[in-house]
N, C-alpha and C. Protein backbone atom coordinates (compact mmCIF):
# COMPACT_ATOMS: atom_id res chain seq x y z
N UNK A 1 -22.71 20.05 6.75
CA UNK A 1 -22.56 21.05 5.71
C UNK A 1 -22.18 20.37 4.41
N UNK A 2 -22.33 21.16 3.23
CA UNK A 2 -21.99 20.42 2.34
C UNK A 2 -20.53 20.04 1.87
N UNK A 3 -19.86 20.95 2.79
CA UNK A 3 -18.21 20.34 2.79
C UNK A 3 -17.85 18.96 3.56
N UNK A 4 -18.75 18.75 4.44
CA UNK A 4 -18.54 17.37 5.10
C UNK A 4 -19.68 15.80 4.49
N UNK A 5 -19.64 16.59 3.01
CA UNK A 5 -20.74 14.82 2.93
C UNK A 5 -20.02 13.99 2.42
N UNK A 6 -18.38 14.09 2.11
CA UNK A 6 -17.56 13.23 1.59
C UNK A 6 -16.37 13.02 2.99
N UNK A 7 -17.18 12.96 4.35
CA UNK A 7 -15.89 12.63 5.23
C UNK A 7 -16.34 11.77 6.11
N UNK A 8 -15.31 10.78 6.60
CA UNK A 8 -15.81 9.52 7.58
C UNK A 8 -15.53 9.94 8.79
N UNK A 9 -16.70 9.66 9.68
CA UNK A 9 -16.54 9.62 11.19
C UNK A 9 -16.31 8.44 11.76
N UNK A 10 -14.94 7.94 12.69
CA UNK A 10 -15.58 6.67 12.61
C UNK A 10 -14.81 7.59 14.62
N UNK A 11 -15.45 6.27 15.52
CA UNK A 11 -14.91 6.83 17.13
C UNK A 11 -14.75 5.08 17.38
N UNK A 12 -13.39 5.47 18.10
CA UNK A 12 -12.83 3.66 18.29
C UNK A 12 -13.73 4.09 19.73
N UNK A 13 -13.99 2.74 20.67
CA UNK A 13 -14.65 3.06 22.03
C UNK A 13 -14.41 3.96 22.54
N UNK A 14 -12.86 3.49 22.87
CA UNK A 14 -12.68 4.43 24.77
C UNK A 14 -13.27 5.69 23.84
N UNK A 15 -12.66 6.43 22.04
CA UNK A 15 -12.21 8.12 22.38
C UNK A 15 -13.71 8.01 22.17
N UNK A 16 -15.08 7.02 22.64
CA UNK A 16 -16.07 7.87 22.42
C UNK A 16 -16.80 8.15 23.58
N UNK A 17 -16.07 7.14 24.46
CA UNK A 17 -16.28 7.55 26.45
C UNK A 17 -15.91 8.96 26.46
N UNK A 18 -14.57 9.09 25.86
CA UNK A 18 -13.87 10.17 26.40
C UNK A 18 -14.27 11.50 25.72
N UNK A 19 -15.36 11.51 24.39
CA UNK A 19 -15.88 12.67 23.59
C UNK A 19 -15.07 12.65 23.00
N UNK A 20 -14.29 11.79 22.27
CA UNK A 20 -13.18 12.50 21.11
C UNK A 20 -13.91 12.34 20.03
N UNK A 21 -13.08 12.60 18.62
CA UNK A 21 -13.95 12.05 17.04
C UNK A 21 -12.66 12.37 16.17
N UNK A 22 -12.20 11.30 15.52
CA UNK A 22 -11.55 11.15 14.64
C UNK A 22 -12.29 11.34 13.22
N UNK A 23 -11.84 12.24 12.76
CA UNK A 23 -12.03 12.71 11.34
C UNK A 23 -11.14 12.33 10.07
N UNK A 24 -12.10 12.03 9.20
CA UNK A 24 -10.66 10.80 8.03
C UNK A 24 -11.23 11.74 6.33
N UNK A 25 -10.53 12.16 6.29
CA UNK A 25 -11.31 12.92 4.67
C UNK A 25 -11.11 11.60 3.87
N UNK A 26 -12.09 11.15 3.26
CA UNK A 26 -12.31 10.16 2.33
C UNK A 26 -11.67 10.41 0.80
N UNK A 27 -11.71 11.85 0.78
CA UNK A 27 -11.32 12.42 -0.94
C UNK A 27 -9.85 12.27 -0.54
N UNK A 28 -9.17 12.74 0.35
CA UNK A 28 -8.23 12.42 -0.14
C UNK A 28 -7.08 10.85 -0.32
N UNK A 29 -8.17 9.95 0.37
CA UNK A 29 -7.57 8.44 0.02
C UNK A 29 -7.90 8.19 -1.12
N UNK A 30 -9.14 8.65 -1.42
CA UNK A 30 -9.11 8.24 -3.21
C UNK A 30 -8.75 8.65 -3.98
N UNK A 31 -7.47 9.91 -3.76
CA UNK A 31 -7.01 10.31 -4.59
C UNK A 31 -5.39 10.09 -4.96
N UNK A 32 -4.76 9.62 -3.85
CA UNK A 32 -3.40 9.13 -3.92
C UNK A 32 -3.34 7.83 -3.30
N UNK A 33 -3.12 7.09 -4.83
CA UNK A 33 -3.05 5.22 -4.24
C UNK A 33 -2.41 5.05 -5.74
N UNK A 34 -1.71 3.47 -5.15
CA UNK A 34 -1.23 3.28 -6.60
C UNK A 34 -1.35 1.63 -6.10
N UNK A 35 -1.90 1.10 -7.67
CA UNK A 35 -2.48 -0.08 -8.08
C UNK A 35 -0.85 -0.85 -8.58
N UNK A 36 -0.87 -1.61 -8.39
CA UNK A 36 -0.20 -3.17 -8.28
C UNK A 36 -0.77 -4.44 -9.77
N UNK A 37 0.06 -3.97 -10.13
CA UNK A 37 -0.58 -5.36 -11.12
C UNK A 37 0.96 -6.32 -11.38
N UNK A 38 0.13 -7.25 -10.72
CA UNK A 38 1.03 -8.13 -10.36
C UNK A 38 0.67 -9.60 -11.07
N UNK A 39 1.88 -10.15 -11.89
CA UNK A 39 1.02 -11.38 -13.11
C UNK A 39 1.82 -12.19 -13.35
N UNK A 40 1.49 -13.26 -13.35
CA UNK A 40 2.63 -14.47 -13.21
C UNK A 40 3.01 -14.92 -14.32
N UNK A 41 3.75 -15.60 -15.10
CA UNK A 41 4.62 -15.90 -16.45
C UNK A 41 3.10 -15.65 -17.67
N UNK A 42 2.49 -15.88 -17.72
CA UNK A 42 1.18 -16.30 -18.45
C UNK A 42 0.30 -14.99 -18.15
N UNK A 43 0.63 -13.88 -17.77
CA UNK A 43 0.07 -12.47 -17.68
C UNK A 43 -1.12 -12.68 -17.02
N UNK A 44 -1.41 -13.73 -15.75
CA UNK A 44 -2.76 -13.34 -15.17
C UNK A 44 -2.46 -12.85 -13.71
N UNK A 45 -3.46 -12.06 -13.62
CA UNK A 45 -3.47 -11.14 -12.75
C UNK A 45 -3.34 -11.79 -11.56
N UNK A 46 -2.45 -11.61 -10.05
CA UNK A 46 -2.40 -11.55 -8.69
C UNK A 46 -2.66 -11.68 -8.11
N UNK A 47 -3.58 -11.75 -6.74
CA UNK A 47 -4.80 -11.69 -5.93
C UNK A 47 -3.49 -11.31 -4.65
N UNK A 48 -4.00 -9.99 -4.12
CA UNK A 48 -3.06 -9.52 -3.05
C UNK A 48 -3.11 -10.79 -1.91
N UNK A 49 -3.92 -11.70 -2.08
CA UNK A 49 -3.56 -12.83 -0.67
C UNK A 49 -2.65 -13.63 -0.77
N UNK A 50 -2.20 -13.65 -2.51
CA UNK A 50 -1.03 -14.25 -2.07
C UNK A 50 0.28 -13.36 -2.66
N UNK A 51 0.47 -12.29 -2.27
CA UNK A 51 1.19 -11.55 -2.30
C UNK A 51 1.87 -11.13 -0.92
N UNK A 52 3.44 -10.90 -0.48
CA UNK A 52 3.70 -10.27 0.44
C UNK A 52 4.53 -8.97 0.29
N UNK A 53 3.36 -7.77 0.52
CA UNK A 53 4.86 -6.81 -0.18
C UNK A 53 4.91 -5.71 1.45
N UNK A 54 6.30 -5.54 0.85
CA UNK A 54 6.94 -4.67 1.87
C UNK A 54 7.71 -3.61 1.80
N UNK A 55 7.84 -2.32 2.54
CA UNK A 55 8.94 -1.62 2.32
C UNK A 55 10.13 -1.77 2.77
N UNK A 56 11.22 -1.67 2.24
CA UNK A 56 12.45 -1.92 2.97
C UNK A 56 13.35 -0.87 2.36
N UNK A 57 14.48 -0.79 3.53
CA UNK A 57 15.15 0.08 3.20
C UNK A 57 16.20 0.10 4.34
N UNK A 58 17.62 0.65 4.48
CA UNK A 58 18.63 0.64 4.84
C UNK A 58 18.84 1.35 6.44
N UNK A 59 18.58 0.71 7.73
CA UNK A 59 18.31 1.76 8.59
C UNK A 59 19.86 2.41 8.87
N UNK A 60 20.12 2.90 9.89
CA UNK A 60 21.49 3.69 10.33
C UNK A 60 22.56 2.95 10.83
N UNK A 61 21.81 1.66 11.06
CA UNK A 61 23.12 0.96 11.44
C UNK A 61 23.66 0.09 10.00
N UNK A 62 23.18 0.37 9.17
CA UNK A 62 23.58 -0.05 7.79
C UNK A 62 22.51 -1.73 7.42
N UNK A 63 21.71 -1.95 8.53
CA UNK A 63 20.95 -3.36 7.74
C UNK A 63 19.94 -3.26 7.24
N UNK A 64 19.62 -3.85 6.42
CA UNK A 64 18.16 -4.00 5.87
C UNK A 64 17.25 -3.95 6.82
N UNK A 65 15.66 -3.21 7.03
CA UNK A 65 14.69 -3.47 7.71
C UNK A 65 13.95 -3.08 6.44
N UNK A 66 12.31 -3.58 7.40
CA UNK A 66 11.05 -4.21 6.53
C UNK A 66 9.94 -3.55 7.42
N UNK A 67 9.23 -3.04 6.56
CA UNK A 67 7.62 -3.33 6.97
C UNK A 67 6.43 -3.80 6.01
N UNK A 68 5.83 -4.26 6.61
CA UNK A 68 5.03 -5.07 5.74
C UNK A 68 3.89 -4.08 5.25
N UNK A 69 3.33 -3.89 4.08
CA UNK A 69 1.99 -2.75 3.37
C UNK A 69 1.01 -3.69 3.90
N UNK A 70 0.26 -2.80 3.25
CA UNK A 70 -1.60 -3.15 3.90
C UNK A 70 -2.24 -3.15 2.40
N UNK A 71 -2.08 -4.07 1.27
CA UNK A 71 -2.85 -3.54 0.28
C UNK A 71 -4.48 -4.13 0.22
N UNK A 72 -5.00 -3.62 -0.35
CA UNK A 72 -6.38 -3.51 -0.69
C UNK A 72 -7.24 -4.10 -1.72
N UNK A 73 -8.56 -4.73 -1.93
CA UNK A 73 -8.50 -5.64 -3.03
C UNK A 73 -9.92 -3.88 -3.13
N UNK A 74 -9.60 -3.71 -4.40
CA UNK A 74 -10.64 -2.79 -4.95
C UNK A 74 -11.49 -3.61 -6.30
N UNK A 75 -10.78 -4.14 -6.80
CA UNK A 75 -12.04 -4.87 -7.81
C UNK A 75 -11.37 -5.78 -8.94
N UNK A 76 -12.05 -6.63 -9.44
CA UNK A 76 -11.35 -7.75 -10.07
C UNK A 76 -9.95 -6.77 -11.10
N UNK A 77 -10.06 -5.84 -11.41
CA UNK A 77 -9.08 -5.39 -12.28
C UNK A 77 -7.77 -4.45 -11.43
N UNK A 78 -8.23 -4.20 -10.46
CA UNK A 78 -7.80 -3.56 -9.84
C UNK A 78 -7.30 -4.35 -8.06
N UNK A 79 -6.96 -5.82 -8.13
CA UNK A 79 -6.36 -6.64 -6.65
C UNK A 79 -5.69 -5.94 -5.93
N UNK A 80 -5.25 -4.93 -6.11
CA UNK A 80 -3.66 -4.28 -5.43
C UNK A 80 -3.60 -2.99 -5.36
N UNK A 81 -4.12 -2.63 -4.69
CA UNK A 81 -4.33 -0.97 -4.15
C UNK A 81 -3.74 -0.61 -3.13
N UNK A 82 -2.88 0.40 -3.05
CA UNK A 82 -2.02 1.02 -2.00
C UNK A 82 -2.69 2.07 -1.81
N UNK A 83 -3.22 2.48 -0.42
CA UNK A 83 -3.89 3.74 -0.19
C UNK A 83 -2.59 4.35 0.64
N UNK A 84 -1.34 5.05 -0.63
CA UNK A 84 -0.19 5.75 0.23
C UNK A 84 -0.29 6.79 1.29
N UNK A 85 -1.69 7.43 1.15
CA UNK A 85 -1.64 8.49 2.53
C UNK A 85 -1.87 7.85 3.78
N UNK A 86 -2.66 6.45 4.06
CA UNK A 86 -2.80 5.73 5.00
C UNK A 86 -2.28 4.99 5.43
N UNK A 87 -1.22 4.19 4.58
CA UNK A 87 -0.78 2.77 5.06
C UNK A 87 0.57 3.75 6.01
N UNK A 88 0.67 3.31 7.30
CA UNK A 88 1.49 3.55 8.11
C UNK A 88 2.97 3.51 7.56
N UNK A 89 3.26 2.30 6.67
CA UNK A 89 4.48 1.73 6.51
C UNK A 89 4.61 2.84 5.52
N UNK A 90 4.51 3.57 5.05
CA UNK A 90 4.63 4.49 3.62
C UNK A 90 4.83 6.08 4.04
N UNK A 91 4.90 6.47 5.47
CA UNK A 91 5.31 7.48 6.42
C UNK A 91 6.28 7.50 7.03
N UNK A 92 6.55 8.92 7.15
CA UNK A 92 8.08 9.11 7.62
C UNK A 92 7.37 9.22 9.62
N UNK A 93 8.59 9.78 9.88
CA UNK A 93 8.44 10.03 11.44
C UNK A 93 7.68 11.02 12.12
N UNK A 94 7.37 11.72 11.28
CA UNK A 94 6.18 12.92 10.88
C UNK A 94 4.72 12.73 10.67
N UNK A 95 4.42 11.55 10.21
CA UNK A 95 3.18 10.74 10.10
C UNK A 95 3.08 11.50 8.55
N UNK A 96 3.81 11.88 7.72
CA UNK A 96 3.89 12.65 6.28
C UNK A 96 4.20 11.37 5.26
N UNK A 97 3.40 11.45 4.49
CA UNK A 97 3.51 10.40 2.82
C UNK A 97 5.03 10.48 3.04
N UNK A 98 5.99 8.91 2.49
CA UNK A 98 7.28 9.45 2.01
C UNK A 98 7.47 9.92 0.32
N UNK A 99 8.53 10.43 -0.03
CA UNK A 99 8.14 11.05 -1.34
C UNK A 99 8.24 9.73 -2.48
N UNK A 100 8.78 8.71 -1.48
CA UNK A 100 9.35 7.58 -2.67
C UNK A 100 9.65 6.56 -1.68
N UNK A 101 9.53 5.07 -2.66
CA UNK A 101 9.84 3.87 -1.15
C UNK A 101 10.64 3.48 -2.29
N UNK A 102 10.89 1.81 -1.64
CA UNK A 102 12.02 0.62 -2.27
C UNK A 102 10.82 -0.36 -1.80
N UNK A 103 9.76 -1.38 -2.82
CA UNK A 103 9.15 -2.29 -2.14
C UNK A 103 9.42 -3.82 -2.71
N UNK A 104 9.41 -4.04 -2.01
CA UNK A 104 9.98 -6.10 -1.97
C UNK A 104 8.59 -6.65 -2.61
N UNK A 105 8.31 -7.26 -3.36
CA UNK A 105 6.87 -8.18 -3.35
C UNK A 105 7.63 -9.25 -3.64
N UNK A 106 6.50 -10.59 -2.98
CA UNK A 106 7.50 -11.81 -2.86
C UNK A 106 5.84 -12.60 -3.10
N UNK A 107 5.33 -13.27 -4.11
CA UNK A 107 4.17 -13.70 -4.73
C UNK A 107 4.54 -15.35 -4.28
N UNK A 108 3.54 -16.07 -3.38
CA UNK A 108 3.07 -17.37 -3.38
C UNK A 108 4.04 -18.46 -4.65
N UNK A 109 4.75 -19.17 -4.48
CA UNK A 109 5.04 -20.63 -4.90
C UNK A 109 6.31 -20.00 -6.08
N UNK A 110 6.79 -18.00 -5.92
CA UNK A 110 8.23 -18.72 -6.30
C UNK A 110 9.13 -18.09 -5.33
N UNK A 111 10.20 -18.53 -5.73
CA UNK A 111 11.55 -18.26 -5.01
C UNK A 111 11.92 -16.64 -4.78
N UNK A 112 12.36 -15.93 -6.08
CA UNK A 112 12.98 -14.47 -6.15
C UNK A 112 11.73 -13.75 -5.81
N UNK A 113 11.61 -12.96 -4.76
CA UNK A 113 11.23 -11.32 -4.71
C UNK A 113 11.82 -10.23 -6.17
N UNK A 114 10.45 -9.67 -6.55
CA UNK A 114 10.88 -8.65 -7.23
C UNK A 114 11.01 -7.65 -6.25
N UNK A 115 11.93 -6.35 -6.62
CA UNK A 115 12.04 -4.98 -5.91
C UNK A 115 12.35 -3.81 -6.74
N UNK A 116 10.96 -2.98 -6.40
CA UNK A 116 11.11 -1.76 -7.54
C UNK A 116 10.52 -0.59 -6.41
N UNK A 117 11.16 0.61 -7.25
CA UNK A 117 11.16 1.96 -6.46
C UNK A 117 9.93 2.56 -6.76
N UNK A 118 9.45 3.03 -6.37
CA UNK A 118 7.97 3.83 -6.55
C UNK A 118 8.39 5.29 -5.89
N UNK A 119 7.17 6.34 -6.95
CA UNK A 119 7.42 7.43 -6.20
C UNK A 119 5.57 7.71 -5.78
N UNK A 120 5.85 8.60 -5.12
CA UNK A 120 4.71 9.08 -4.22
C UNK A 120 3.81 9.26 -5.22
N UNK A 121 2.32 8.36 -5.42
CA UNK A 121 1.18 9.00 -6.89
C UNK A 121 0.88 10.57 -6.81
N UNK A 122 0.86 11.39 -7.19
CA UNK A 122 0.35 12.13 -7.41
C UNK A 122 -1.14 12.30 -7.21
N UNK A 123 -1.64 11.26 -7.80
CA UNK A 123 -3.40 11.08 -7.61
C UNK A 123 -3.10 9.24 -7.79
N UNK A 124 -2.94 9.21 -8.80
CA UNK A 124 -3.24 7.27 -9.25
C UNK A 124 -2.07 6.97 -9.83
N UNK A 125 -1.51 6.05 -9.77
CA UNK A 125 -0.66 5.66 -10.62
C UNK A 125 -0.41 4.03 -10.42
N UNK A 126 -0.35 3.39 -11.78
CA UNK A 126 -0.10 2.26 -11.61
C UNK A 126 1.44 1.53 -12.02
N UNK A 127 1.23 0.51 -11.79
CA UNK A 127 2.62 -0.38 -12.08
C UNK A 127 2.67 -1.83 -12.48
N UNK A 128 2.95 -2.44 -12.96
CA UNK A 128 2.92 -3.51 -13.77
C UNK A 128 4.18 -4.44 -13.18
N UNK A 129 3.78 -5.66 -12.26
CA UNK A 129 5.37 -6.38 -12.26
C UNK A 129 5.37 -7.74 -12.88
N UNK A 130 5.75 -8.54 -13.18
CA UNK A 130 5.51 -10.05 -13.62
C UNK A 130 6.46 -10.99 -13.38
N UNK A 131 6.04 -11.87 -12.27
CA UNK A 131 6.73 -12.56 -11.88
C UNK A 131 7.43 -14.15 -13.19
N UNK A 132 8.34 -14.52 -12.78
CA UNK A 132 9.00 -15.44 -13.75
C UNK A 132 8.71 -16.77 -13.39
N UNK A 133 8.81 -17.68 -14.11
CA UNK A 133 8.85 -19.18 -13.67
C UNK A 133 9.40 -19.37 -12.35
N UNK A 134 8.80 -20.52 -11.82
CA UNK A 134 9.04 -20.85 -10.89
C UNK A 134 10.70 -21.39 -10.53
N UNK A 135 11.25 -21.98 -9.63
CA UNK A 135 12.70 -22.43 -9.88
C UNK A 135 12.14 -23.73 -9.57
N UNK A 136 12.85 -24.54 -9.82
CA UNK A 136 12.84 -26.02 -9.75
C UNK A 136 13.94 -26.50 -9.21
């Protein structure tokens, strides 16, 4: 129908032994993600491979825990794409978007992790971080 020409079918094996079908609406990953621009002393842009970012945050017994994101390379201007309705690490216990994280990025050859709060995109939203000289 013409409500389904923007949705992915994809069937992992077994659920297609078993007749299942996982249904993935495509519109709405492209509509809530937020881009990463990430640039080292000299303002050039990132390449998410050498990036490690993560969410972290304070569990109940009071320590730090981590999970690691899944970002996405969408196009030379765009290295760092968070698709927040999908990436697992960005859900509560509900399998629901959280409304807001705390994420660690820790960029190839320096020392300090930056850590900044993000809230849930709306549709797109980007962010700008820039990492500092290296330490010596």
């Amino acid at each position: 129908t013409e409500d389904m020409r923007n949705v992915e079918i994809t069937l992992v094996p077994y659920q297609a032994f078993m007749g299942e079908v996982v249904v993935l609406d495509a519109r709405q990953e492209e509509k809530n993600y937020l881009d990463l621009n990430v640039t080292d002393e000299h303002g050039n842009l990132m390449d998410s491979d050498n990036l490690d970012i993560s969410r972290i945050w304070i569990d109940e017994d009071g320590e730090e825990d981590y999970e690691y994101l899944n970002p996405k390379y969408f196009d030379e201007k765009h290295p760092c794409r968070i698709y927040w309705d999908y990436d697992l690490s960005l859900q509560d216990k509900n399998d629901k978007p959280l409304k807001e994280a705390t994420l660690r990025i820790e960029a190839e050859g320096y020392d300090d992790p930056v850590i900044i709060k993000v809230k849930y995109p709306k549709r797109n939203a980007k962010k700008t971080i820039k990492f500092k000289h290296k330490k010596k």
